[in-house]
PDB file of N, CA and C in Angstrom:
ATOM      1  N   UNK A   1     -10.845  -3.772  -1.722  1.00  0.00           N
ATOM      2  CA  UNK A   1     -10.678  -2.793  -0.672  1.00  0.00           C
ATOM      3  C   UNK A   1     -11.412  -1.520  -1.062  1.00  0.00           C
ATOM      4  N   UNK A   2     -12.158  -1.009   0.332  1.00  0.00           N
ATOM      5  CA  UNK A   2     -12.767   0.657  -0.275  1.00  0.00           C
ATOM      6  C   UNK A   2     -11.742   1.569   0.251  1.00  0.00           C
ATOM      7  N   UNK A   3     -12.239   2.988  -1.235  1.00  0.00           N
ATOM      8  CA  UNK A   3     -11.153   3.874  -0.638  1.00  0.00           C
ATOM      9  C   UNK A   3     -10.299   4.165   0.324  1.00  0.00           C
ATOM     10  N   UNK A   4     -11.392   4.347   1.565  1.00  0.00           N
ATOM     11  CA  UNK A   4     -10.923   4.456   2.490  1.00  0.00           C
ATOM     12  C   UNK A   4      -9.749   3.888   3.453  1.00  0.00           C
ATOM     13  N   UNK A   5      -9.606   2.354   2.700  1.00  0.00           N
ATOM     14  CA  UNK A   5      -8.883   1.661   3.323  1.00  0.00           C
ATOM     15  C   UNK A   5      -7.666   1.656   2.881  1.00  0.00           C
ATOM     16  N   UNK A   6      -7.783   2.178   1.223  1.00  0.00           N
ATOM     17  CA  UNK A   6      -6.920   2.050   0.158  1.00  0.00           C
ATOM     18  C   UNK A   6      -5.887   3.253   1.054  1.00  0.00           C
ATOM     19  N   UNK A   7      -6.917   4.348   1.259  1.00  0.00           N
ATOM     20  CA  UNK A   7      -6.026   6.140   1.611  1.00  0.00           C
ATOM     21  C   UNK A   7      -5.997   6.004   2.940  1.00  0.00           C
ATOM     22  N   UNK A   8      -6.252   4.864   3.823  1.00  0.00           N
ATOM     23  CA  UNK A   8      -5.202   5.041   5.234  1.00  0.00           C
ATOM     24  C   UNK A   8      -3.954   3.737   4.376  1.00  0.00           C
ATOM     25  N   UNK A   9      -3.819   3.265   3.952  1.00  0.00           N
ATOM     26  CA  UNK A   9      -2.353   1.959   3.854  1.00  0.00           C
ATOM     27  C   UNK A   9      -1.074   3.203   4.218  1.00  0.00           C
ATOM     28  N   UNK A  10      -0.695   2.992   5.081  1.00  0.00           N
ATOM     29  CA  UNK A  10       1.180   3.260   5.492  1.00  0.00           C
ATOM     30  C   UNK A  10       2.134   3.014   4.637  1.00  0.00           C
ATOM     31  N   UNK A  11       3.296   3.530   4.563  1.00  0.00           N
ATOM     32  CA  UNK A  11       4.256   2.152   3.715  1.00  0.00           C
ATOM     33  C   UNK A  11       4.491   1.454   4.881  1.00  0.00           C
ATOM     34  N   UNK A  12       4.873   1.262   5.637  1.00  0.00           N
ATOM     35  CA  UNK A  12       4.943   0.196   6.355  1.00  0.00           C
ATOM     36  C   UNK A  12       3.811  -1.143   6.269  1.00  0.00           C
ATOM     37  N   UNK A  13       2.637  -0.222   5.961  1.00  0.00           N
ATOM     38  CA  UNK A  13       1.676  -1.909   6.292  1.00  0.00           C
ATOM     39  C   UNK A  13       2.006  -2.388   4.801  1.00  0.00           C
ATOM     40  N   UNK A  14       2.348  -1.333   3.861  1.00  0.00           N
ATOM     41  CA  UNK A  14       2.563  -2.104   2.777  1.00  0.00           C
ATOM     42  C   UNK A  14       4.447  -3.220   2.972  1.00  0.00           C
ATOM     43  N   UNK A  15       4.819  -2.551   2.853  1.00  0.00           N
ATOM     44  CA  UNK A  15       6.446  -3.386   3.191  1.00  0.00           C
ATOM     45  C   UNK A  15       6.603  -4.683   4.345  1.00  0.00           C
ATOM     46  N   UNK A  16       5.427  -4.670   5.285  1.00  0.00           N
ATOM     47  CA  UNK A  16       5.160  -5.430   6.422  1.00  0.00           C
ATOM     48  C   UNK A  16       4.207  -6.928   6.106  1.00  0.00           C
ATOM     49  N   UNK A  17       4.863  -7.825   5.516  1.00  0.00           N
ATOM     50  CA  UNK A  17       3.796  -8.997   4.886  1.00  0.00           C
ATOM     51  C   UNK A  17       4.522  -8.783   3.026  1.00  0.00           C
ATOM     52  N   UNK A  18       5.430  -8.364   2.623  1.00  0.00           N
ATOM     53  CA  UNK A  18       5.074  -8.100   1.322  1.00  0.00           C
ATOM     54  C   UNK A  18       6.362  -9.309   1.521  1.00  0.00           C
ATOM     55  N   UNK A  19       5.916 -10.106   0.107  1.00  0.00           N
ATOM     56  CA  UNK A  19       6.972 -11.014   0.067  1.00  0.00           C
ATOM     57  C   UNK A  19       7.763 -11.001  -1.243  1.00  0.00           C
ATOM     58  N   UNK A  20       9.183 -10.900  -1.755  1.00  0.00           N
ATOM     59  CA  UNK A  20      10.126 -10.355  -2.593  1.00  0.00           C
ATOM     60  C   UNK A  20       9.961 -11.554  -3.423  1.00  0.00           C
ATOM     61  N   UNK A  21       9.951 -12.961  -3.161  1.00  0.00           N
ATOM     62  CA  UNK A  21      10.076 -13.950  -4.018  1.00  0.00           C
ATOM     63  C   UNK A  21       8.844 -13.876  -5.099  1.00  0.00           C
ATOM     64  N   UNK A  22       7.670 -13.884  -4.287  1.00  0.00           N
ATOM     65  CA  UNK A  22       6.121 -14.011  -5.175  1.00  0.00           C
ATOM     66  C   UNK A  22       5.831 -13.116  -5.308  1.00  0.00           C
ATOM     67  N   UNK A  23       6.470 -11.337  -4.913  1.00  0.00           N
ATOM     68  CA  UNK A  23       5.953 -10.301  -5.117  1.00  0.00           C
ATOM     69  C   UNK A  23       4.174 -10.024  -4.627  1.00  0.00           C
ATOM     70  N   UNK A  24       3.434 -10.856  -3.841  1.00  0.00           N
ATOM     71  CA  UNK A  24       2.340 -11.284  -3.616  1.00  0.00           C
ATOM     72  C   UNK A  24       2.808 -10.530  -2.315  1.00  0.00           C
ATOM     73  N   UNK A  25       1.783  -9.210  -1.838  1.00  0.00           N
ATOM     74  CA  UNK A  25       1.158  -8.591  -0.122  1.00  0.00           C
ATOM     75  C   UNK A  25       0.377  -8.797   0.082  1.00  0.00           C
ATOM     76  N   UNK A  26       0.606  -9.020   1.570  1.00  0.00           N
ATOM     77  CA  UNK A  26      -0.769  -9.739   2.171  1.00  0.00           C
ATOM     78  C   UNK A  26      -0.845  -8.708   3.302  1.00  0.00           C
ATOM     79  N   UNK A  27      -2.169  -8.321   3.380  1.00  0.00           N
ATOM     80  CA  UNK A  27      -3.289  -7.122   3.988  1.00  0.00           C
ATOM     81  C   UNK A  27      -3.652  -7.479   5.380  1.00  0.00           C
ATOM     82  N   UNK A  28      -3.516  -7.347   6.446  1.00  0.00           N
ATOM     83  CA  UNK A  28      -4.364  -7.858   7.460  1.00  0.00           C
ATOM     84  C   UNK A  28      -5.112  -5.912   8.264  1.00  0.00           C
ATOM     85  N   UNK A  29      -6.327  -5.971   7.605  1.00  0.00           N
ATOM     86  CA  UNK A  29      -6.720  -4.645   7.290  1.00  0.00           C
ATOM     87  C   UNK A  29      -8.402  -4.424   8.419  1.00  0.00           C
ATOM     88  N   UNK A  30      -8.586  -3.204   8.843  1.00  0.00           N
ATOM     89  CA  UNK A  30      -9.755  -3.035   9.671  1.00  0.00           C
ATOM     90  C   UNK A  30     -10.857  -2.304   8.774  1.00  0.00           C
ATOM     91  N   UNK A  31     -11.884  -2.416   8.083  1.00  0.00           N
ATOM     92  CA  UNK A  31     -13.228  -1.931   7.467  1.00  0.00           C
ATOM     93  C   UNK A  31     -14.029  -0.957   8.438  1.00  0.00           C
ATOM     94  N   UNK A  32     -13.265   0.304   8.063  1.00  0.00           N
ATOM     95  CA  UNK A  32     -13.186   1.708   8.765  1.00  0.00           C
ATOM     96  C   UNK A  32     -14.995   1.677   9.237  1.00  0.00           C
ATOM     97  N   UNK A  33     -15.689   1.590   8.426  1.00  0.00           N
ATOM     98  CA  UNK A  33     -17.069   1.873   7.851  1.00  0.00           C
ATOM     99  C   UNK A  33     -17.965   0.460   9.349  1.00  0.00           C
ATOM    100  N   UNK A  34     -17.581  -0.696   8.794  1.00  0.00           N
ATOM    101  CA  UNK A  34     -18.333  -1.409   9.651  1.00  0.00           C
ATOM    102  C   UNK A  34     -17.427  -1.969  10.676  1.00  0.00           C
ATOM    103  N   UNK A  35     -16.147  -1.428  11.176  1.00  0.00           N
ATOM    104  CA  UNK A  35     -15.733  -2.199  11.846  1.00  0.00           C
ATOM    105  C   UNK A  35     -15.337  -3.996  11.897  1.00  0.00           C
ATOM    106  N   UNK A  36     -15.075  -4.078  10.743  1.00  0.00           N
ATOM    107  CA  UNK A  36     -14.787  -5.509  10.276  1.00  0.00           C
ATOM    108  C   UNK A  36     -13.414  -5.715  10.297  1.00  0.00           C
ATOM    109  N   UNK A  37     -12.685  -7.119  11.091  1.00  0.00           N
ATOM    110  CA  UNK A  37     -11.071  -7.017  10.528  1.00  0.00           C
ATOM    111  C   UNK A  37     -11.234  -7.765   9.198  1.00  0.00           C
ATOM    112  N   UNK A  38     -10.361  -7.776   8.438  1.00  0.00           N
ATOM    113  CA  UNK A  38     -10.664  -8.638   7.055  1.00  0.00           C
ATOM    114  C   UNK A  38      -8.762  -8.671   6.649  1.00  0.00           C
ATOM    115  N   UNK A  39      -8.688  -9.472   6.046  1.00  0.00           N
ATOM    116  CA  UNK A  39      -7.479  -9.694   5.238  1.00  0.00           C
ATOM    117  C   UNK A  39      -7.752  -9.898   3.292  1.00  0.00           C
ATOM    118  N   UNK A  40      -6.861  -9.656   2.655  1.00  0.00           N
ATOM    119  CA  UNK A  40      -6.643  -9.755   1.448  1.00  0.00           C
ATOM    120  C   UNK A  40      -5.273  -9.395   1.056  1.00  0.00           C
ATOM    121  N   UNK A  41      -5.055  -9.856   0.055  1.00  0.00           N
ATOM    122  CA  UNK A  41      -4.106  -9.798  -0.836  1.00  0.00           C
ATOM    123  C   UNK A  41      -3.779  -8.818  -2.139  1.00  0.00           C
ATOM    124  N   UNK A  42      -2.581  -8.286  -2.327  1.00  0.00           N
ATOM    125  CA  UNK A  42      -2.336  -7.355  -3.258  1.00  0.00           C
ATOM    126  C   UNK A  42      -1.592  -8.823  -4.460  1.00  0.00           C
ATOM    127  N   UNK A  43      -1.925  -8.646  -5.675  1.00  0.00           N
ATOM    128  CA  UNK A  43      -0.900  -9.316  -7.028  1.00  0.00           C
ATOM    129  C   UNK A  43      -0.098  -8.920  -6.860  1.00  0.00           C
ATOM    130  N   UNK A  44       1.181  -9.641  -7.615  1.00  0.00           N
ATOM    131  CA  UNK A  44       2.144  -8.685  -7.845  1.00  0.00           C
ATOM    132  C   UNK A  44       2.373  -8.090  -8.853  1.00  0.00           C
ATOM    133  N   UNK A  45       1.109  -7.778  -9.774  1.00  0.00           N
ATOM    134  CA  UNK A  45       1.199  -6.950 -10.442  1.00  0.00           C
ATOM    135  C   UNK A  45       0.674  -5.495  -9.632  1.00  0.00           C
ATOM    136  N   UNK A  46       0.127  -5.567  -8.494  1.00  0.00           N
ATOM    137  CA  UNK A  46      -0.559  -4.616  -7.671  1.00  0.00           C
ATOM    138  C   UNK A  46       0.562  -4.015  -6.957  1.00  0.00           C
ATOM    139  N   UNK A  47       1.434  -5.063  -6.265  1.00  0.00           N
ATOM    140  CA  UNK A  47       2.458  -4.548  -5.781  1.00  0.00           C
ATOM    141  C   UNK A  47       3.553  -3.467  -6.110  1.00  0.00           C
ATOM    142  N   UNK A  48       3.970  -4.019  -7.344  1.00  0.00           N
ATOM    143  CA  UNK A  48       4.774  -3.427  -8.316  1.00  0.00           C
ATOM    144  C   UNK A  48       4.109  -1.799  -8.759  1.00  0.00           C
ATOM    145  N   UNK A  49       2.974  -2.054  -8.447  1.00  0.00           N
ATOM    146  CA  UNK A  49       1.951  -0.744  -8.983  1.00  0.00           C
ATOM    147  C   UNK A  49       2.737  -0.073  -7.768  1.00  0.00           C
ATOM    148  N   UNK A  50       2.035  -0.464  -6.900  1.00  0.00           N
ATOM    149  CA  UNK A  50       2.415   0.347  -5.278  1.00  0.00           C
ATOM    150  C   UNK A  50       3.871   0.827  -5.384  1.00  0.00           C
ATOM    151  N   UNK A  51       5.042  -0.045  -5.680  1.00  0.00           N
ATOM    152  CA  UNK A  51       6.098   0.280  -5.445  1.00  0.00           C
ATOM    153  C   UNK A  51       6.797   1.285  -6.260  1.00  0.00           C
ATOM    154  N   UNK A  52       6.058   1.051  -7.731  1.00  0.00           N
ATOM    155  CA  UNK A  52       6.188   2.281  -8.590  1.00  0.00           C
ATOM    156  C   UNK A  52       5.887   3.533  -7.902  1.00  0.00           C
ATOM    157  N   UNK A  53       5.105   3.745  -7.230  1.00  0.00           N
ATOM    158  CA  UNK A  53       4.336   5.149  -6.956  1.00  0.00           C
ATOM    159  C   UNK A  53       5.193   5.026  -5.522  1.00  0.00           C
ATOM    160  N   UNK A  54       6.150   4.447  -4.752  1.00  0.00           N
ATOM    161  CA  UNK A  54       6.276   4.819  -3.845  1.00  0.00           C
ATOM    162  C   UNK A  54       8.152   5.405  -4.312  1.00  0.00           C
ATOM    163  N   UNK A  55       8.137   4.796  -5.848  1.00  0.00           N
ATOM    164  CA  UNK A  55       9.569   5.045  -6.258  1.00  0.00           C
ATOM    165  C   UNK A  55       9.473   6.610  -6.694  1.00  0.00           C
ATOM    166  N   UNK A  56       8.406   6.381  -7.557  1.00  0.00           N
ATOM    167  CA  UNK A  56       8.005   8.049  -7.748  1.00  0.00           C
ATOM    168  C   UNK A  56       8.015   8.784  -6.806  1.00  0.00           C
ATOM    169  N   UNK A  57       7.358   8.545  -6.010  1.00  0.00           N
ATOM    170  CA  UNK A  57       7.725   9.577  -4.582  1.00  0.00           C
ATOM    171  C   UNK A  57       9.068   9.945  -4.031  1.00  0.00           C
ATOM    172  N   UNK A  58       9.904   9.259  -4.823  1.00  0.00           N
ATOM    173  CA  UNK A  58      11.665   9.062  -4.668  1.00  0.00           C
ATOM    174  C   UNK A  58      11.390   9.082  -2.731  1.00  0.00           C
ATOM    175  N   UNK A  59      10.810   8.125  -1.835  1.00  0.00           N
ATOM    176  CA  UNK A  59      11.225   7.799  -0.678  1.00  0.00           C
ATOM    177  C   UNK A  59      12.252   6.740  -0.915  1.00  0.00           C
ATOM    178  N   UNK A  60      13.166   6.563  -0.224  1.00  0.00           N
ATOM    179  CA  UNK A  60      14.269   6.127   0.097  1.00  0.00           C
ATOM    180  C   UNK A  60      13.704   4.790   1.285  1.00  0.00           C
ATOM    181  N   UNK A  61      14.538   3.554   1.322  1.00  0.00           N
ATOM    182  CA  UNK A  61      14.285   2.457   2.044  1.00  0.00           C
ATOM    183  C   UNK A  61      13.602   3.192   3.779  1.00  0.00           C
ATOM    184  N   UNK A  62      14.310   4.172   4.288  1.00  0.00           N
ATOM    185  CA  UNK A  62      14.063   4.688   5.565  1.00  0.00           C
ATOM    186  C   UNK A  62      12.993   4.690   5.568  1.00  0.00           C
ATOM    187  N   UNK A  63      11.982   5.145   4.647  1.00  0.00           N
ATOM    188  CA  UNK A  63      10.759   5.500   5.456  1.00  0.00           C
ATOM    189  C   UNK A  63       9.330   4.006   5.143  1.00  0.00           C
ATOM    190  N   UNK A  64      10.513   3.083   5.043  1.00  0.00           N
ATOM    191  CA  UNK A  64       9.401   1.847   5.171  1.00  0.00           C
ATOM    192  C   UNK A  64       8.939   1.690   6.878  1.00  0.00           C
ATOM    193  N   UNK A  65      10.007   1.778   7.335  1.00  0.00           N
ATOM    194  CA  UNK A  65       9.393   1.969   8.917  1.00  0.00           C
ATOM    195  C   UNK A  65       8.007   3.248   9.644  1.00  0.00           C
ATOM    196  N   UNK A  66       8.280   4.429   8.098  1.00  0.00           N
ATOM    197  CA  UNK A  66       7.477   5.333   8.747  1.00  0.00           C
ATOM    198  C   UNK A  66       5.976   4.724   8.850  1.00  0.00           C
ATOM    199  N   UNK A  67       5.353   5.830   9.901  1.00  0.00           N
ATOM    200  CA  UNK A  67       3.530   5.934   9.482  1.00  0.00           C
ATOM    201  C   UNK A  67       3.391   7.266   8.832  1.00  0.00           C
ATOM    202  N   UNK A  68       4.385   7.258   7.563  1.00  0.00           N
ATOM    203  CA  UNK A  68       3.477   8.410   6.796  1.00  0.00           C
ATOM    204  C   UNK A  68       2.848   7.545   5.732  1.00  0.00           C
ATOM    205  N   UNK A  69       1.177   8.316   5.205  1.00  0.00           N
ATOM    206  CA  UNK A  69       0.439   7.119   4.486  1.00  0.00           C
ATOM    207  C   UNK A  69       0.963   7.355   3.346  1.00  0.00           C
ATOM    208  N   UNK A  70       0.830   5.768   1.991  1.00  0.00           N
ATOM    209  CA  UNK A  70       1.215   5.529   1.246  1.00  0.00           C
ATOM    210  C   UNK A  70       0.308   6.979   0.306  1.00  0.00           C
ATOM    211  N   UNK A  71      -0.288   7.017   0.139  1.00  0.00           N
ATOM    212  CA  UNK A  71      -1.484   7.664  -0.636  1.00  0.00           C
ATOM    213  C   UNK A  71      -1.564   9.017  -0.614  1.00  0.00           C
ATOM    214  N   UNK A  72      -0.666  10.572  -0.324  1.00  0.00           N
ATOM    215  CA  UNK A  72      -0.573  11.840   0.092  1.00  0.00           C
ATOM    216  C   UNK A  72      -1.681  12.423  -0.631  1.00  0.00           C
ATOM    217  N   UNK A  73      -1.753  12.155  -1.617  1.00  0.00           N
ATOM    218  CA  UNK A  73      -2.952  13.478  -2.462  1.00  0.00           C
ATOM    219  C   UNK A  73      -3.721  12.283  -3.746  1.00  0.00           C
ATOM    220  N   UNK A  74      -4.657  12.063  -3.842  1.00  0.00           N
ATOM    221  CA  UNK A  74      -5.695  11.340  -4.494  1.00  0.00           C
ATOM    222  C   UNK A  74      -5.282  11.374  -5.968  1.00  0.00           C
ATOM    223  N   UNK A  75      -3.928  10.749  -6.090  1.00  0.00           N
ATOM    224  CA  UNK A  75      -3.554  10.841  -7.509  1.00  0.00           C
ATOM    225  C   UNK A  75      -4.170   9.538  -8.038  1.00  0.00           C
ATOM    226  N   UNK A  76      -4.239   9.111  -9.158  1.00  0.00           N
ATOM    227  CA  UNK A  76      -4.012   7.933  -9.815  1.00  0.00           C
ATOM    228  C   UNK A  76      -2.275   7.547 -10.334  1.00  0.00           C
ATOM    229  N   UNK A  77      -2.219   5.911 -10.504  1.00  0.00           N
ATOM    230  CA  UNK A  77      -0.947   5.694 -10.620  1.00  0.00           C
ATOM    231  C   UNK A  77      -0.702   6.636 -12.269  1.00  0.00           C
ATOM    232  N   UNK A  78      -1.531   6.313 -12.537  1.00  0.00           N
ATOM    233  CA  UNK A  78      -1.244   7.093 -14.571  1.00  0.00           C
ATOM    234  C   UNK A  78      -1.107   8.412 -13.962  1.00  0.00           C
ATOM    235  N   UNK A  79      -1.475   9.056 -13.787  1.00  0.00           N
ATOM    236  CA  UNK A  79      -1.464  10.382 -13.452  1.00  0.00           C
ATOM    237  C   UNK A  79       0.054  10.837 -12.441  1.00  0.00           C
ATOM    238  N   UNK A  80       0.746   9.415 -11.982  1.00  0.00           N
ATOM    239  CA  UNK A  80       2.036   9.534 -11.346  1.00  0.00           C
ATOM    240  C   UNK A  80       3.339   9.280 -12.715  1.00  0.00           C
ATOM    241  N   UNK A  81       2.544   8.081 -13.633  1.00  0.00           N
ATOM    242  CA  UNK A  81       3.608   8.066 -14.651  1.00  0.00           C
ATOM    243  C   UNK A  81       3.323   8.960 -15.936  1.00  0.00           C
TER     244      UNK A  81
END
């Protein structure tokens, strides 16, 4: 995924497809740049990344429904732990 696609993800598009058993998200994502739909997949070691940084953010289950984006200010995850 490019940046761009990385710094629009929602929590919702993340929580929406994410599956608890395999820890494995699945992306069904638009390529801002060329207008491409494309899909991919997060690991669940990727996931777990994500969910770290969304724990850090101390959001609470409520705002899996929001469209506020996952990504607020161009941190890195190290730079969150």
């Amino acid at each position: 995924m490019a940046a761009n696609e990385i710094g629009n993800l929602k929590v919702s598009d993340f929580f929406n497809g994410y599956d608890p058993e395999t820890g494995v998200k699945y992306l069904d994502l638009r390529r801002q740049k060329m207008k491409i739909d494309f899909f991919t997949f997060l690991s669940p070691e990727a996931s777990k990344a994500v969910k770290k940084y969304l724990d850090f953010r101390a959001r609470e289950p409520k705002t899996r429904k929001s469209d506020r984006f996952i990504v607020l200010f161009f941190l890195t995850l190290s730079q969150a732990f």
